[in-house]
PDB file of N, CA and C in Angstrom:
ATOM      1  N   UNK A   1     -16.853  -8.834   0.876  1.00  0.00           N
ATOM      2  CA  UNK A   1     -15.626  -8.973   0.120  1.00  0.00           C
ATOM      3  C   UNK A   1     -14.553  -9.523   1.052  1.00  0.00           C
ATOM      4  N   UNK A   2     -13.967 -10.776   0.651  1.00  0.00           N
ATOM      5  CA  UNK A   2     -13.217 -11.074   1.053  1.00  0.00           C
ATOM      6  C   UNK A   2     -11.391 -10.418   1.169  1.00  0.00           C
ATOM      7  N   UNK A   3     -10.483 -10.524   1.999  1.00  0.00           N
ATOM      8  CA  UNK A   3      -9.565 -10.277   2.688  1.00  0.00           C
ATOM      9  C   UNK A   3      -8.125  -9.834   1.252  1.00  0.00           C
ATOM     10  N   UNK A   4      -8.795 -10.983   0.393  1.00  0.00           N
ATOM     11  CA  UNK A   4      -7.855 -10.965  -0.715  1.00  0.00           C
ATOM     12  C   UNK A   4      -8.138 -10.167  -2.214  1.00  0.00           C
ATOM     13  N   UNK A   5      -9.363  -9.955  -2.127  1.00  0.00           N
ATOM     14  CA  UNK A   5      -9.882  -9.466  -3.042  1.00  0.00           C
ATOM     15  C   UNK A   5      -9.609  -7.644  -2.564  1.00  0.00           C
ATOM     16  N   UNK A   6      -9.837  -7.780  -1.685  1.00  0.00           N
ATOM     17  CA  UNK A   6      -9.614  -6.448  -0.975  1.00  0.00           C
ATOM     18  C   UNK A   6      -8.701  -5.852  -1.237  1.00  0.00           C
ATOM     19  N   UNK A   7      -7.480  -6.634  -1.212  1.00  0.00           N
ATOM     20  CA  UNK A   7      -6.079  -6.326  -1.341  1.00  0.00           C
ATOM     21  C   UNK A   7      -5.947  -6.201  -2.507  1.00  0.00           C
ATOM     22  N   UNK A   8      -6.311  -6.817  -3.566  1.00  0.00           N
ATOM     23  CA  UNK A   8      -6.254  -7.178  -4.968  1.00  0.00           C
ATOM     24  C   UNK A   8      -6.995  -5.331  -5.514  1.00  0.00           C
ATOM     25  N   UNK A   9      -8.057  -5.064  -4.943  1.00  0.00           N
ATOM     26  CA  UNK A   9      -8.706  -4.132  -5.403  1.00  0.00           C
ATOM     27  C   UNK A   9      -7.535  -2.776  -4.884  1.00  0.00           C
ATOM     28  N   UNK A  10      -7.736  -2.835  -3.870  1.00  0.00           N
ATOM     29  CA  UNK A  10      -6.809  -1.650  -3.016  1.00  0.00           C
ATOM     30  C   UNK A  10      -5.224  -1.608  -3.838  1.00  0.00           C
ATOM     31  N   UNK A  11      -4.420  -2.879  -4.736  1.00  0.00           N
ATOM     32  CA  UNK A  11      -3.332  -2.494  -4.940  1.00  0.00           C
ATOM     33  C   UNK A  11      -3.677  -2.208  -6.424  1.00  0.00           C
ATOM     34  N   UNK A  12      -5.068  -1.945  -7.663  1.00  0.00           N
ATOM     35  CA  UNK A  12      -5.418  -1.482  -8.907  1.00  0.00           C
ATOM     36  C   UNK A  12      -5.717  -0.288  -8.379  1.00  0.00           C
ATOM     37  N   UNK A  13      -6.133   0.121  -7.472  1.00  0.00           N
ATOM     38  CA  UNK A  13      -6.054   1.459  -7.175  1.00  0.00           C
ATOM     39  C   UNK A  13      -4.984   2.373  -6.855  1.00  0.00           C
ATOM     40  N   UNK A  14      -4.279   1.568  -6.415  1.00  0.00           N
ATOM     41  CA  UNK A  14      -2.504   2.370  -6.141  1.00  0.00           C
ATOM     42  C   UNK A  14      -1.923   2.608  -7.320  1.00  0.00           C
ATOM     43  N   UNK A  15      -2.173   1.526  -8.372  1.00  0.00           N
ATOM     44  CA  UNK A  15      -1.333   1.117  -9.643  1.00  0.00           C
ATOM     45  C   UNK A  15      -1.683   2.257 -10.364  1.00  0.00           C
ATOM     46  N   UNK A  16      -3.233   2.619 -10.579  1.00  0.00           N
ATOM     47  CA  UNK A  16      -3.920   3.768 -11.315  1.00  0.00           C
ATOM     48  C   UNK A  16      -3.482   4.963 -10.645  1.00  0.00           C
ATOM     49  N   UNK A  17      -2.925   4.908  -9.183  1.00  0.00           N
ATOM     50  CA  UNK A  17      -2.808   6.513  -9.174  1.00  0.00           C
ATOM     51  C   UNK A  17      -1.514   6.445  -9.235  1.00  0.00           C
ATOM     52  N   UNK A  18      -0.414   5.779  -9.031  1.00  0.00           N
ATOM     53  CA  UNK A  18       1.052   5.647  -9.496  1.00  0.00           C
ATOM     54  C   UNK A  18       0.986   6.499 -11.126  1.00  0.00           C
ATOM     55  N   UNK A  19       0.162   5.627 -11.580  1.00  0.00           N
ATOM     56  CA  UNK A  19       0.569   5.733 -13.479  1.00  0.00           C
ATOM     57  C   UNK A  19      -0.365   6.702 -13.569  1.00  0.00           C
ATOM     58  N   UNK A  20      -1.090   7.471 -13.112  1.00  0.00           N
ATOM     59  CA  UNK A  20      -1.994   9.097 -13.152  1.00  0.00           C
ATOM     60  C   UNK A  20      -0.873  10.316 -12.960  1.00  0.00           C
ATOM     61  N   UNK A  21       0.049  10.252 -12.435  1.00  0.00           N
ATOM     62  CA  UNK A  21       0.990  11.481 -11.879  1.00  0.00           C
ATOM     63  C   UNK A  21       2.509  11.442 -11.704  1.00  0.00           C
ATOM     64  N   UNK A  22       2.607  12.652 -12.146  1.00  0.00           N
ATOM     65  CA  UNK A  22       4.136  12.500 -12.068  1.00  0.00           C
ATOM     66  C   UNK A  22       4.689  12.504 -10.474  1.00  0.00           C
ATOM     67  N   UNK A  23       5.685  11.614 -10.242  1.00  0.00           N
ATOM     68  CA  UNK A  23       6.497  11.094  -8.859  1.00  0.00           C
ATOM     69  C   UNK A  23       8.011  10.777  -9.560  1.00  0.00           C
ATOM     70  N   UNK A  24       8.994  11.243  -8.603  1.00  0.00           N
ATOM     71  CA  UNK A  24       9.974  11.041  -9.191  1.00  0.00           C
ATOM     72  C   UNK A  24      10.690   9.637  -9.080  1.00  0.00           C
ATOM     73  N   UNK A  25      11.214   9.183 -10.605  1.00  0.00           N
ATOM     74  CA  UNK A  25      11.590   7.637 -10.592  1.00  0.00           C
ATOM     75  C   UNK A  25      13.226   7.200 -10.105  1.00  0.00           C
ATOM     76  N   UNK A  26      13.460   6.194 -10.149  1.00  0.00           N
ATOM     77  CA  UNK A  26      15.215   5.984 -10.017  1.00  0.00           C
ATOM     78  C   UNK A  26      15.814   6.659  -9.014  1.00  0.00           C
ATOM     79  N   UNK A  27      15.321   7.401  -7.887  1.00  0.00           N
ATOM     80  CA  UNK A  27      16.440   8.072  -7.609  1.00  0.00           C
ATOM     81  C   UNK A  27      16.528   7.544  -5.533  1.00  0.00           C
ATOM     82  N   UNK A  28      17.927   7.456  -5.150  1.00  0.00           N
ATOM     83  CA  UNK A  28      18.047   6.713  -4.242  1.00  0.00           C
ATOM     84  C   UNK A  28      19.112   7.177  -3.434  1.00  0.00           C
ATOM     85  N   UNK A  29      19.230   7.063  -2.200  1.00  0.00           N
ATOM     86  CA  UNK A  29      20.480   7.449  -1.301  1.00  0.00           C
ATOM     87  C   UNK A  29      21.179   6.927  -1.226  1.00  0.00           C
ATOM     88  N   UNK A  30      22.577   7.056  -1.265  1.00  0.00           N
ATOM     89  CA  UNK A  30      23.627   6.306  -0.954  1.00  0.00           C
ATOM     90  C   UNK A  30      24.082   6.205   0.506  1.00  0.00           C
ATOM     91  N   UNK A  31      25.246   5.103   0.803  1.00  0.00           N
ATOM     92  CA  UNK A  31      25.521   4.751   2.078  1.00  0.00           C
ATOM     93  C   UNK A  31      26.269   6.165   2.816  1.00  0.00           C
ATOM     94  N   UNK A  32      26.509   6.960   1.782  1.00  0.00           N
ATOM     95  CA  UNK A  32      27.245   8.669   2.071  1.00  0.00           C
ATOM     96  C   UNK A  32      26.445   9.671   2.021  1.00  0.00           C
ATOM     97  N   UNK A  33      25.272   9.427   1.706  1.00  0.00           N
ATOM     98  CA  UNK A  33      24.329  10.367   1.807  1.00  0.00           C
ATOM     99  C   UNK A  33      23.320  10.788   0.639  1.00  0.00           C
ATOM    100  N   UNK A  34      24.517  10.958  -0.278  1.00  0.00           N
ATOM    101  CA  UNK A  34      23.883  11.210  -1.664  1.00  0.00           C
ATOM    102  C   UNK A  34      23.380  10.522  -2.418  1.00  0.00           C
ATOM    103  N   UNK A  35      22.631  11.766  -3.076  1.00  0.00           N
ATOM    104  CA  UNK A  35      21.559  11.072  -3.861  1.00  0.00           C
ATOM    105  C   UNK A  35      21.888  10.640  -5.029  1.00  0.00           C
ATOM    106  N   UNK A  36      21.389   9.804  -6.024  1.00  0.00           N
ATOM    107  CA  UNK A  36      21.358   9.101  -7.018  1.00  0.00           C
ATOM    108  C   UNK A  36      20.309   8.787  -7.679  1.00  0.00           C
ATOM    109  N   UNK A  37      20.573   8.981  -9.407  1.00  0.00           N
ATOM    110  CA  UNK A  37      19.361   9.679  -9.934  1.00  0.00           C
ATOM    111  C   UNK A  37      19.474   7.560 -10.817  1.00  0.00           C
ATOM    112  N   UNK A  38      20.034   7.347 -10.448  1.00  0.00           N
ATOM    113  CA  UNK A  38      20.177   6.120 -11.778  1.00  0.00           C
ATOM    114  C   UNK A  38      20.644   5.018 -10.694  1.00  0.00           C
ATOM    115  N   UNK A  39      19.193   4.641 -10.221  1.00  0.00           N
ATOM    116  CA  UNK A  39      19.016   3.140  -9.831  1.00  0.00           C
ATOM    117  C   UNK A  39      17.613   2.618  -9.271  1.00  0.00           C
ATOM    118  N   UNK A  40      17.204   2.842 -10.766  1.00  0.00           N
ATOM    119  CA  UNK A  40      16.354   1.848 -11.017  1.00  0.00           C
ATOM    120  C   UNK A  40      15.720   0.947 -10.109  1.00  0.00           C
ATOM    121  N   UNK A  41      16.425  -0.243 -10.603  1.00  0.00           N
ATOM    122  CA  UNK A  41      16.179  -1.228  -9.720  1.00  0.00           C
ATOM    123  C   UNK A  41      16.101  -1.582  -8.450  1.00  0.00           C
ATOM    124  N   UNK A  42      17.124  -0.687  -7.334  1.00  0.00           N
ATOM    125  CA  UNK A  42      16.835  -1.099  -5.987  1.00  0.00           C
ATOM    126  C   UNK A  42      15.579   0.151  -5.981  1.00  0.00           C
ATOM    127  N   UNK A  43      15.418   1.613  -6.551  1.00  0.00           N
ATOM    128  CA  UNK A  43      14.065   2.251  -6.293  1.00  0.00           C
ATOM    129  C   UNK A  43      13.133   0.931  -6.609  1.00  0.00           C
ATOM    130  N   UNK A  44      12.895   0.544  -7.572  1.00  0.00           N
ATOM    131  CA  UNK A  44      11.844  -0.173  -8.006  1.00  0.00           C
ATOM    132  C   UNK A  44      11.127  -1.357  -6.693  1.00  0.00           C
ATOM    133  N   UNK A  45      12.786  -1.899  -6.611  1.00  0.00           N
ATOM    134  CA  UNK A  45      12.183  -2.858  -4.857  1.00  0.00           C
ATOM    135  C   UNK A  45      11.372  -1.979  -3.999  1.00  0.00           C
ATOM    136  N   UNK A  46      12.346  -0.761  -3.381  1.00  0.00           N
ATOM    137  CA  UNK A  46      11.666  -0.528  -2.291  1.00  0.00           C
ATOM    138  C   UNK A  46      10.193   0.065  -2.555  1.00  0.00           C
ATOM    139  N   UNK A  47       9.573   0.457  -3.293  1.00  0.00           N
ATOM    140  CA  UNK A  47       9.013   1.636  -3.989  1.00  0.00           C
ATOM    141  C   UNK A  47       7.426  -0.274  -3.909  1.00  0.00           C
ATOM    142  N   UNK A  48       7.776  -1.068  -4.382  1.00  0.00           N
ATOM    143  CA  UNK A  48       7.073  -2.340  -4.509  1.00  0.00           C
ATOM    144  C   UNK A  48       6.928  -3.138  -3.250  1.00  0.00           C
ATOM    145  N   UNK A  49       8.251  -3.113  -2.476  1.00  0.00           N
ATOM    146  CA  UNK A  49       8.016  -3.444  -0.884  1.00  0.00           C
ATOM    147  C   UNK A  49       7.170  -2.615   0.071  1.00  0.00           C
ATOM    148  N   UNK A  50       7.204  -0.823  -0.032  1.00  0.00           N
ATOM    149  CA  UNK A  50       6.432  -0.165   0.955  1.00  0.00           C
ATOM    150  C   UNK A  50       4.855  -0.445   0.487  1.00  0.00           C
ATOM    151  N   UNK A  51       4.942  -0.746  -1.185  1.00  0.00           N
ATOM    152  CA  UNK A  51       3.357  -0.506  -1.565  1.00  0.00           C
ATOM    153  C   UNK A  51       2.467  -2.031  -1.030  1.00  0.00           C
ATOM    154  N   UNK A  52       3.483  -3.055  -1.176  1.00  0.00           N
ATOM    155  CA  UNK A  52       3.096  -4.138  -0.898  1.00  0.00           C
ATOM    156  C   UNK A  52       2.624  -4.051   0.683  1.00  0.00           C
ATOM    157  N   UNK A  53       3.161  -3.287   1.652  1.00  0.00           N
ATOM    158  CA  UNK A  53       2.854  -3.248   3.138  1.00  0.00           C
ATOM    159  C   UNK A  53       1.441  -2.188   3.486  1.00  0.00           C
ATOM    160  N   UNK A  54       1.703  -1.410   2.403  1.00  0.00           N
ATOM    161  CA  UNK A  54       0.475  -0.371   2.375  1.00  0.00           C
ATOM    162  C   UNK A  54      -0.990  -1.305   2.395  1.00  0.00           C
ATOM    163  N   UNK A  55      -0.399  -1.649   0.990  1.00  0.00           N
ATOM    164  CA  UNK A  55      -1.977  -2.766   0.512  1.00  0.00           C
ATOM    165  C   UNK A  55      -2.258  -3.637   1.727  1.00  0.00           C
ATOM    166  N   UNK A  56      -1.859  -4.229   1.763  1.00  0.00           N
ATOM    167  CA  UNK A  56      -2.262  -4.814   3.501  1.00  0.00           C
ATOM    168  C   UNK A  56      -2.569  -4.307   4.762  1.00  0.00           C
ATOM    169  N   UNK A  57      -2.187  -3.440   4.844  1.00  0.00           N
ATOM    170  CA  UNK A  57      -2.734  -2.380   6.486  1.00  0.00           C
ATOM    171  C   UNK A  57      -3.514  -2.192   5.755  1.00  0.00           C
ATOM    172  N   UNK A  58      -3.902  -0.980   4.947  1.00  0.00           N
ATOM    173  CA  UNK A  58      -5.282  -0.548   4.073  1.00  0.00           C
ATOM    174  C   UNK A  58      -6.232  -1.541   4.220  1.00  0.00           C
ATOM    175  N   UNK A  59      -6.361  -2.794   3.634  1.00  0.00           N
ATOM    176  CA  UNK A  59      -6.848  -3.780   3.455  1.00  0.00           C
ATOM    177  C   UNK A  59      -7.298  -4.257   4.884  1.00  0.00           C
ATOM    178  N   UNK A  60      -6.573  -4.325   5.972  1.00  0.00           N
ATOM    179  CA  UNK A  60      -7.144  -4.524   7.423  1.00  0.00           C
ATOM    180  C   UNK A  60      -7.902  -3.598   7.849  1.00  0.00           C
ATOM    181  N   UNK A  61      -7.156  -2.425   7.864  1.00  0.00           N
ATOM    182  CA  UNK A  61      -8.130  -0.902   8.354  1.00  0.00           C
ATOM    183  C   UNK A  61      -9.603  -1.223   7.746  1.00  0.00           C
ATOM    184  N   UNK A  62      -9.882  -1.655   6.144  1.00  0.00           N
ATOM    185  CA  UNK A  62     -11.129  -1.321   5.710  1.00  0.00           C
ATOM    186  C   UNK A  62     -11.819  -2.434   6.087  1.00  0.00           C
ATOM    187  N   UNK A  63     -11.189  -3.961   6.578  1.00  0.00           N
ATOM    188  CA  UNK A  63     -12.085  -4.805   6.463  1.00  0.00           C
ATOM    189  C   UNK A  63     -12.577  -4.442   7.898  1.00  0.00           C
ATOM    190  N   UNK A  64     -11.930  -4.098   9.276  1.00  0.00           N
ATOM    191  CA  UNK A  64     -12.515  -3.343  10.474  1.00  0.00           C
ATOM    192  C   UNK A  64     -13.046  -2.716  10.628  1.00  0.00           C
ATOM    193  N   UNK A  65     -13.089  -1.484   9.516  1.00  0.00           N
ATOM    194  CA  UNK A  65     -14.106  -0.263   9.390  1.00  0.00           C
ATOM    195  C   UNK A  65     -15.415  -1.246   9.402  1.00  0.00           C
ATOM    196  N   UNK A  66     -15.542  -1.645   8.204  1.00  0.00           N
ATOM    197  CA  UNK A  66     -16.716  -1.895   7.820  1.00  0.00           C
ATOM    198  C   UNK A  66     -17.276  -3.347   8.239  1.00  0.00           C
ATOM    199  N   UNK A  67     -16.289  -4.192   9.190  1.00  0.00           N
ATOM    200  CA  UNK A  67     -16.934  -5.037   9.466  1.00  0.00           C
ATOM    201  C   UNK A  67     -18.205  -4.984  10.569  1.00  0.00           C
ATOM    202  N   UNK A  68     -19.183  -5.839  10.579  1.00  0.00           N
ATOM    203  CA  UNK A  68     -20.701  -5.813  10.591  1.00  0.00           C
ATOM    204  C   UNK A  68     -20.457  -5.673  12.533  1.00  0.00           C
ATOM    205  N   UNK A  69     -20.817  -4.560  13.456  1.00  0.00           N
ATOM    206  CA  UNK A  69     -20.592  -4.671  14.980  1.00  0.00           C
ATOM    207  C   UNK A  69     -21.334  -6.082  15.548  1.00  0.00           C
ATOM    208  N   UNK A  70     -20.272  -6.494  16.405  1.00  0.00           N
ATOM    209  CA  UNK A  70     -21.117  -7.683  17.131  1.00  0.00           C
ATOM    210  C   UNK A  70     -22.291  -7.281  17.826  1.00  0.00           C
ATOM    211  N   UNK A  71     -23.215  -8.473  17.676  1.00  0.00           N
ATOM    212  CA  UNK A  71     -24.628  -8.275  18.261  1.00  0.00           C
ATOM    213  C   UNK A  71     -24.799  -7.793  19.743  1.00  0.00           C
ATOM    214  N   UNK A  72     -25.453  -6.678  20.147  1.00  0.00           N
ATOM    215  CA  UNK A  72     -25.405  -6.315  21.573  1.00  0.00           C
ATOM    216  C   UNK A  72     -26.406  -7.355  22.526  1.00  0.00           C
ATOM    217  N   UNK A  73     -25.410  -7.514  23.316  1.00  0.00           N
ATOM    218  CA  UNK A  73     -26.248  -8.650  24.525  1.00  0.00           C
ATOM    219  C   UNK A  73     -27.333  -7.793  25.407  1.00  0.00           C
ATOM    220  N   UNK A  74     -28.403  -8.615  25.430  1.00  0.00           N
ATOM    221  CA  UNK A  74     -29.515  -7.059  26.569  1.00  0.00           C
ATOM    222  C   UNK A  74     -29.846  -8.584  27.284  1.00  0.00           C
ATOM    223  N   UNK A  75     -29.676  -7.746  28.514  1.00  0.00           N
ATOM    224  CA  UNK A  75     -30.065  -8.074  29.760  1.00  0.00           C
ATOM    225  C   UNK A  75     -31.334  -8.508  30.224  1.00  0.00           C
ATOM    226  N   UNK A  76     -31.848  -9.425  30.511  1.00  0.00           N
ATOM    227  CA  UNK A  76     -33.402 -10.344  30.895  1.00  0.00           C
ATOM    228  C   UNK A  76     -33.617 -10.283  32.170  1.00  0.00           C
TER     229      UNK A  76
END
């Protein structure tokens, strides 16, 4: 499996466990500290930016796991 497909698979699996469980939506810090239950939209970025960085490390980690060990050199 290629590099992209990988990623492709690894981010239907995030998507399914996102939409499996409750996580709390909209809610965000302000430049004062507090929290804020009604914004949407910048949650929605960051919440799509960390997952987008996830899917890709994931996606490296597994293609290293499982890529095939180079052939051992023996000595003549």
């Amino acid at each position: 499996m290629d590099k992209e497909k990988l990623v492709e698979l690894i981010g239907e699996k995030i998507d399914a466990a996102l939409k499996s469980g409750e996580h709390p939506k909209k809610f965000f810090i302000t430049a004062n500290g507090r929290g804020v239950t009604d914004g949407g939209d910048l949650y929605n970025a960051v919440l799509n930016d960390v997952l987008g960085v996830v899917k890709v490390a994931l996606a490296d980690v597994l293609a290293e796991v499982v890529a095939p060990a180079p052939a051992a050199k023996t000595k003549r």
